[in-house]
N, C-alpha and C. Protein backbone atom coordinates (compact mmCIF):
# COMPACT_ATOMS: atom_id res chain seq x y z
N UNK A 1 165.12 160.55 12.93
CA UNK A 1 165.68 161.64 12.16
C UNK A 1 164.73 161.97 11.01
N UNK A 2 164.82 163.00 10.61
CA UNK A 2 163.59 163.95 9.68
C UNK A 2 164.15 164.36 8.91
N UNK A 3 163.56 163.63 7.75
CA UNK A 3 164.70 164.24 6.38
C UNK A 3 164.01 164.50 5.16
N UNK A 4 164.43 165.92 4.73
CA UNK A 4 163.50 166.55 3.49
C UNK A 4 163.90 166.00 1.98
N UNK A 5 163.20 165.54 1.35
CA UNK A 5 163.81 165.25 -0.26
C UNK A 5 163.34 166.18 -1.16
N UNK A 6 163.69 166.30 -1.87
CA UNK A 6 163.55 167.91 -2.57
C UNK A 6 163.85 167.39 -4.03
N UNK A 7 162.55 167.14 -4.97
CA UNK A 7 163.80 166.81 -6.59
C UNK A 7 162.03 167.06 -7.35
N UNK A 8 162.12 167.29 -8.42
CA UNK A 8 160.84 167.80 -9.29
C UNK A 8 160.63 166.51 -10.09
N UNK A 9 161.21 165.20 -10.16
CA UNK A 9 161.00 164.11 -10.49
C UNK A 9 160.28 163.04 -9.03
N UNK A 10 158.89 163.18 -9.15
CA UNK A 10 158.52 162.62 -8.22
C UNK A 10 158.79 160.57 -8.43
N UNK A 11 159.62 160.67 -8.84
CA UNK A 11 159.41 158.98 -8.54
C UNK A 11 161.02 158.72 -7.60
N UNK A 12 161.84 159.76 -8.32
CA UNK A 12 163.04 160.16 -7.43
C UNK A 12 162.55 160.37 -5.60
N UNK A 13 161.66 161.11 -5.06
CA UNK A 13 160.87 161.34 -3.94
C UNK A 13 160.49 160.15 -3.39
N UNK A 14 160.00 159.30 -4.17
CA UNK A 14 158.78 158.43 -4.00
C UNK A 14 160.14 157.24 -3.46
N UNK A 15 160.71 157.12 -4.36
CA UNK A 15 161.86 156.15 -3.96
C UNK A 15 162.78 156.08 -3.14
N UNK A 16 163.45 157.70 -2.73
CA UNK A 16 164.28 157.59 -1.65
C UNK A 16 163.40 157.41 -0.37
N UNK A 17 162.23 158.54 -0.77
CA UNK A 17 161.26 158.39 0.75
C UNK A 17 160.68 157.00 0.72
N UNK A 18 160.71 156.10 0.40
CA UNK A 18 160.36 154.68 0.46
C UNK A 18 161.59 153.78 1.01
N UNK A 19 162.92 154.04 0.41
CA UNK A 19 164.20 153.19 1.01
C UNK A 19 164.33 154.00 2.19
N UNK A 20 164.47 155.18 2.52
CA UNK A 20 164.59 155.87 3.77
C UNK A 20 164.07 155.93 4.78
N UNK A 21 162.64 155.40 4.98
CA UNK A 21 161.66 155.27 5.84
C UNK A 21 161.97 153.82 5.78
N UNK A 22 162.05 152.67 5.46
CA UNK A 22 162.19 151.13 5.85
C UNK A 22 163.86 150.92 6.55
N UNK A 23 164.64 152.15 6.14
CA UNK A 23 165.78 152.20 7.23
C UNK A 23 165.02 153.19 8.12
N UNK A 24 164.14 153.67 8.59
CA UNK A 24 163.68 154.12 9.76
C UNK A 24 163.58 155.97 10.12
N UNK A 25 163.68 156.34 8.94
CA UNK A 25 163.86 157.52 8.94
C UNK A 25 162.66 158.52 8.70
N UNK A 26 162.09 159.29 9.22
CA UNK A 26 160.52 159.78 8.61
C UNK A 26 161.10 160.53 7.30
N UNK A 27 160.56 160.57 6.56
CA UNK A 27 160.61 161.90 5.19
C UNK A 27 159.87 162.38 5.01
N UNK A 28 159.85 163.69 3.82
CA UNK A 28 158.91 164.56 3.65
C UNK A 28 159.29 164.95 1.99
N UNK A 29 158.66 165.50 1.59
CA UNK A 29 159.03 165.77 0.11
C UNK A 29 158.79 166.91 -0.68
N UNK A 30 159.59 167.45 -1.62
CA UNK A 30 159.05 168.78 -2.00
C UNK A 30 159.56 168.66 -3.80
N UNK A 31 158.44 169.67 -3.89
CA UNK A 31 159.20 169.24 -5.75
C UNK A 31 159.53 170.04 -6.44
N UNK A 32 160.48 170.95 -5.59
CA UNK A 32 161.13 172.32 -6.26
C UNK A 32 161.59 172.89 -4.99
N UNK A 33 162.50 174.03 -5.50
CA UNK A 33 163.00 175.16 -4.20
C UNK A 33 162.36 175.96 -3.28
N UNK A 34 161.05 176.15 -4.30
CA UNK A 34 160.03 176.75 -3.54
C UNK A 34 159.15 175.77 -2.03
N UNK A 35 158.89 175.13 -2.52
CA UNK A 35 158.44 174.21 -1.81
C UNK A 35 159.33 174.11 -0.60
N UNK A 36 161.13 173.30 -1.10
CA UNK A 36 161.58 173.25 0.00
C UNK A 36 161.89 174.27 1.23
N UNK A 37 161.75 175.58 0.51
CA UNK A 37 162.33 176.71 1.34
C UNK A 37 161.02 176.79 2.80
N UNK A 38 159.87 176.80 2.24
CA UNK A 38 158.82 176.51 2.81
C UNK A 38 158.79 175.66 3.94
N UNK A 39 159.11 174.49 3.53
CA UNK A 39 159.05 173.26 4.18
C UNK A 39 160.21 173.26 5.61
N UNK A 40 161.30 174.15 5.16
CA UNK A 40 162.21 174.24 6.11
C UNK A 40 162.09 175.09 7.18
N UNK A 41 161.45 176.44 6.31
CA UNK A 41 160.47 177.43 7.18
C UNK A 41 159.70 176.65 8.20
N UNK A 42 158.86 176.30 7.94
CA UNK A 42 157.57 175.76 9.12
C UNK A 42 157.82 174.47 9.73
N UNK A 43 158.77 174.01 9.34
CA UNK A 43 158.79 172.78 9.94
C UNK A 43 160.69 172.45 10.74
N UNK A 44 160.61 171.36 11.31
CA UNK A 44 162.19 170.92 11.93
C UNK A 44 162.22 170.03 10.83
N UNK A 45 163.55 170.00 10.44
CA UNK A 45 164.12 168.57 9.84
C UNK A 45 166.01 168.46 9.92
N UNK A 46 166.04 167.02 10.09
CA UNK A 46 167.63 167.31 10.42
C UNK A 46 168.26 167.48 9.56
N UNK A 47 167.83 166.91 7.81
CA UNK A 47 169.45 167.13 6.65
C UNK A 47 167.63 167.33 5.76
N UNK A 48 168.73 167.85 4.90
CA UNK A 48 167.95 167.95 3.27
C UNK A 48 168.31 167.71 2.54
N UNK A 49 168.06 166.52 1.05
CA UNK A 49 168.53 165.95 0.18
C UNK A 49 168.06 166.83 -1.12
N UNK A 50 168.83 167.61 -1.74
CA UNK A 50 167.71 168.76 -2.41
C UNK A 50 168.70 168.47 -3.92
N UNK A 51 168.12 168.40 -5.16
CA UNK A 51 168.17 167.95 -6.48
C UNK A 51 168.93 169.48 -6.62
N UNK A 52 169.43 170.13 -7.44
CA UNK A 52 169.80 170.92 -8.29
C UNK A 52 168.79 171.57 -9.17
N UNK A 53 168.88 170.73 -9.88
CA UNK A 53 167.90 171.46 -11.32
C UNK A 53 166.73 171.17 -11.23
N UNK A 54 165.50 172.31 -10.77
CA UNK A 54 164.59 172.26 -10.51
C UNK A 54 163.86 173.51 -11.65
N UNK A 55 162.33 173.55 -11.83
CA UNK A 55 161.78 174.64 -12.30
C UNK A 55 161.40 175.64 -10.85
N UNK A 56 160.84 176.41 -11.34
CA UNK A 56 160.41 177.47 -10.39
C UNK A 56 161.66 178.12 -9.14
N UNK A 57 162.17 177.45 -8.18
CA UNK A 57 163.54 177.90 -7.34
C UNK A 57 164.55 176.72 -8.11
N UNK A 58 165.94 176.85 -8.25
CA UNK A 58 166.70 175.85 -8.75
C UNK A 58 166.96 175.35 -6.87
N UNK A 59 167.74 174.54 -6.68
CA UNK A 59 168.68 173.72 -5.45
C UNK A 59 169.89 175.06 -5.38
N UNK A 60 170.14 175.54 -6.26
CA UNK A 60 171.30 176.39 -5.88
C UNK A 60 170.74 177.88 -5.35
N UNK A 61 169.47 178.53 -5.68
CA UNK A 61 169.05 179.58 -4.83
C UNK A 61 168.19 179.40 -3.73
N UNK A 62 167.48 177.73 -3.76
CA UNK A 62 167.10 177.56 -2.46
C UNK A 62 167.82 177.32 -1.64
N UNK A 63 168.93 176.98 -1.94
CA UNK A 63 170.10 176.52 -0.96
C UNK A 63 170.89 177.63 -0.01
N UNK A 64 170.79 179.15 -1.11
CA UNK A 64 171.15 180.39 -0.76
C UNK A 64 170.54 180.83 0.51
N UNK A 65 169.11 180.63 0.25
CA UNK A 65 167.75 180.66 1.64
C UNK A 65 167.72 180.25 2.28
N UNK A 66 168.10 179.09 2.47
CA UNK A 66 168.16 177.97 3.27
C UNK A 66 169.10 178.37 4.25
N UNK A 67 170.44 178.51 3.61
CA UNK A 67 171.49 178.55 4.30
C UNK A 67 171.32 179.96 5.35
N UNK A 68 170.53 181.10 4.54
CA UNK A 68 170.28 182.07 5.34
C UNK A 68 169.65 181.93 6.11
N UNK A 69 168.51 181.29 6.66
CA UNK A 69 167.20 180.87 6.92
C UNK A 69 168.06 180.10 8.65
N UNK A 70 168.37 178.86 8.19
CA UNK A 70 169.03 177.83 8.87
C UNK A 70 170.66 177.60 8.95
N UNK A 71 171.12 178.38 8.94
CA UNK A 71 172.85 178.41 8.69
C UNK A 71 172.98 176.88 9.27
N UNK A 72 172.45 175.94 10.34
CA UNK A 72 173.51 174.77 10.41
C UNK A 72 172.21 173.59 10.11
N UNK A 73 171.73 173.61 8.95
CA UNK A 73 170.99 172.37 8.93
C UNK A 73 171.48 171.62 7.47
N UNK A 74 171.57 170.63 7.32
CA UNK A 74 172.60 169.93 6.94
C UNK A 74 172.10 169.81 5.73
N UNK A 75 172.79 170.46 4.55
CA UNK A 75 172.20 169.88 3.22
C UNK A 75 173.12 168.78 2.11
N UNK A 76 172.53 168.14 1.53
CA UNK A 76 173.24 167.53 0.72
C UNK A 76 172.79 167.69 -0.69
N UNK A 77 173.16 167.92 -1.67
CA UNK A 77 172.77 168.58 -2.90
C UNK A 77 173.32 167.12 -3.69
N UNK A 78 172.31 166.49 -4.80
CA UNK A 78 172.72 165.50 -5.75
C UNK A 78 171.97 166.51 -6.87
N UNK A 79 172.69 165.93 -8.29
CA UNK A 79 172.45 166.17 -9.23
C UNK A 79 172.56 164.47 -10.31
N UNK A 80 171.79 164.87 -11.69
CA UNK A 80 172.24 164.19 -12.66
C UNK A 80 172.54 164.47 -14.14
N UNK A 81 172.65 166.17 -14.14
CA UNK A 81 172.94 166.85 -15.15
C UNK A 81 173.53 168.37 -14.77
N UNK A 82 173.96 169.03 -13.75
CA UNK A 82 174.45 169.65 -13.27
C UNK A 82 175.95 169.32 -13.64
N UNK A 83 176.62 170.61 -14.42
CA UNK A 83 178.07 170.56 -14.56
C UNK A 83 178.90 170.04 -13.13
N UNK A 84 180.30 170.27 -13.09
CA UNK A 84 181.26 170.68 -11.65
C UNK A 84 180.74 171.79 -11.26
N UNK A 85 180.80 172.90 -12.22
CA UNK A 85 180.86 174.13 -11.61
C UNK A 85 179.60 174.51 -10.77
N UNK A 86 178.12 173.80 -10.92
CA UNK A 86 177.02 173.76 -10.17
C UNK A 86 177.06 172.75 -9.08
N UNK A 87 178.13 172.08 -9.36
CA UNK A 87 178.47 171.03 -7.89
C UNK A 87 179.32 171.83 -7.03
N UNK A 88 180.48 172.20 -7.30
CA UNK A 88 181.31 173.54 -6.87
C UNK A 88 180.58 174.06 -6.02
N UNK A 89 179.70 174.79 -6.78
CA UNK A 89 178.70 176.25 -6.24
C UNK A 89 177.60 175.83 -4.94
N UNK A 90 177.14 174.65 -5.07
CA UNK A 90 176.38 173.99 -4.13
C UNK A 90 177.38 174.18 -2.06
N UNK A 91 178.17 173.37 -3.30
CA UNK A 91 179.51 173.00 -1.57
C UNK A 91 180.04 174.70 -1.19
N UNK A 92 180.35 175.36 -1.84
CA UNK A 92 180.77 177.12 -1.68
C UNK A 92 179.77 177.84 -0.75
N UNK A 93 178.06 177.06 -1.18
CA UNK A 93 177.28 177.87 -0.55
C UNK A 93 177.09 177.13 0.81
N UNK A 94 177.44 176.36 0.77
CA UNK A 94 177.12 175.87 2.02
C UNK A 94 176.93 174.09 2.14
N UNK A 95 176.39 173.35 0.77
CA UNK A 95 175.76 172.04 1.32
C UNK A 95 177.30 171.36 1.75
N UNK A 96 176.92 169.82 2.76
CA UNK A 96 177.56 169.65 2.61
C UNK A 96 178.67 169.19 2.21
N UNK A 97 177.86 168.53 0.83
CA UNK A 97 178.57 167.70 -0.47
C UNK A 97 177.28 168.02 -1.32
N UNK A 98 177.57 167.37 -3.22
CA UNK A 98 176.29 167.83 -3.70
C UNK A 98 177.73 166.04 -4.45
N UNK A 99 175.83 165.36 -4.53
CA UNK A 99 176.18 163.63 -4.79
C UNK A 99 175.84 163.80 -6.22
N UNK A 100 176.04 162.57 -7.11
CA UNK A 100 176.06 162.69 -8.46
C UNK A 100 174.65 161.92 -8.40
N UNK A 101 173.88 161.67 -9.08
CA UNK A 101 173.02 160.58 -9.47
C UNK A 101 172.99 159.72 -10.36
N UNK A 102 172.70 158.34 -10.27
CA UNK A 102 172.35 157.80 -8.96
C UNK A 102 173.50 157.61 -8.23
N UNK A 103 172.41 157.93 -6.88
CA UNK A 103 173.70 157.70 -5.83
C UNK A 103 172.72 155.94 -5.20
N UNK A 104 174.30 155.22 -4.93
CA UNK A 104 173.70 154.42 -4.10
C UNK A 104 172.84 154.17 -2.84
N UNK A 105 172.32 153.70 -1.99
CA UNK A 105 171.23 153.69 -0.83
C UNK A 105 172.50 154.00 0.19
N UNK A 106 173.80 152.73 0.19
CA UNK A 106 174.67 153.06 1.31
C UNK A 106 175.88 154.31 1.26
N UNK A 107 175.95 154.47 0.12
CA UNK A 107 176.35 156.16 0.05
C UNK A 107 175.59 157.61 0.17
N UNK A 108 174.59 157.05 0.37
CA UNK A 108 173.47 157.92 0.65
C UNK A 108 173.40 157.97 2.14
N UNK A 109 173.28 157.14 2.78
CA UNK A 109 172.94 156.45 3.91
C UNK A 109 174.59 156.94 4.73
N UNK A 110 175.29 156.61 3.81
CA UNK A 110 176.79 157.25 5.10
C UNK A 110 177.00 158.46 4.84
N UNK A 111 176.47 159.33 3.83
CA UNK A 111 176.48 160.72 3.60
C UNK A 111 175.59 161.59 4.68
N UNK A 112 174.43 161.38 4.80
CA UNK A 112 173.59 161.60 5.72
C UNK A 112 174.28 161.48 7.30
N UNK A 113 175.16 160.52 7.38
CA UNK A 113 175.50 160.21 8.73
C UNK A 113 176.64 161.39 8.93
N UNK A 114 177.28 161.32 7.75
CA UNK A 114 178.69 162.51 7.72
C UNK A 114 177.94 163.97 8.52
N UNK A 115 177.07 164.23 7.44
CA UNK A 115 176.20 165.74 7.59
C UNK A 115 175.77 165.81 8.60
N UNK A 116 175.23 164.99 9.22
CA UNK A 116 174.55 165.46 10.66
C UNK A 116 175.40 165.33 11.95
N UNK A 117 176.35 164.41 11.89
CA UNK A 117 177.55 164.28 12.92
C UNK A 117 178.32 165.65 12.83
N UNK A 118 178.52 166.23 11.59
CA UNK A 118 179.75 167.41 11.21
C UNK A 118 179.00 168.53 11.71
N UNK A 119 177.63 168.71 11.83
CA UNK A 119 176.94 169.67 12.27
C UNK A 119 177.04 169.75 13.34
N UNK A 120 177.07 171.26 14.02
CA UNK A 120 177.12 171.72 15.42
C UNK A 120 176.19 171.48 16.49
């Protein structure tokens, strides 16, 4: 399984794509909306773990693209300073939860499993 991480704090990247790949998973990484929208463009991946508050695209208008782009590819939106109402807005547009940070490895890990099973 092929999974995008998306957060403008690269040690956040560095770390999930490090626990995520020793559970067996390839990753890829992007460090803003821009990036990820890109990344989803040209490439397959099965879920996307995409931060919120980003510079340049936020998580909530790449998510807009995305969703247009890919209507069933599975996103999961975390934040760690994002109100409700930007957690709200995440799940409205489409992801299919938006996690708080930190999230744990095995809530991470059964979230991922939710998203891609619930997908068509």
């Amino acid at each position: 399984m092929r999974i995008l991480i998306v957060d403008d704090e690269p040690d956040v990247v560095e770390y999930l794509s490090a626990r995520l790949s020793s559970k067996g998973f390839q990753t890829g990484g992007a460090a803003d909306g821009v990036e990820a929208v890109i990344q989803v463009l040209r490439e397959s991946w099965d879920v996307v773990l995409m931060d919120i508050r980003m510079p340049n695209l936020d998580g909530i208008n790449a998510l807009r693209i995305i969703r247009a782009a890919r209507p069933n590819l599975p996103v999961v939106t975390f934040t760690g300073q994002a109100g409700q109402g930007d957690m709200a807005e995440s799940v409205r547009l489409g992801a299919y939860t938006c996690l708080l940070k930190p999230v744990s490895m095995d809530k991470l890990l059964d979230t991922i499993k939710q998203a891609t099973s619930a997908t068509p």
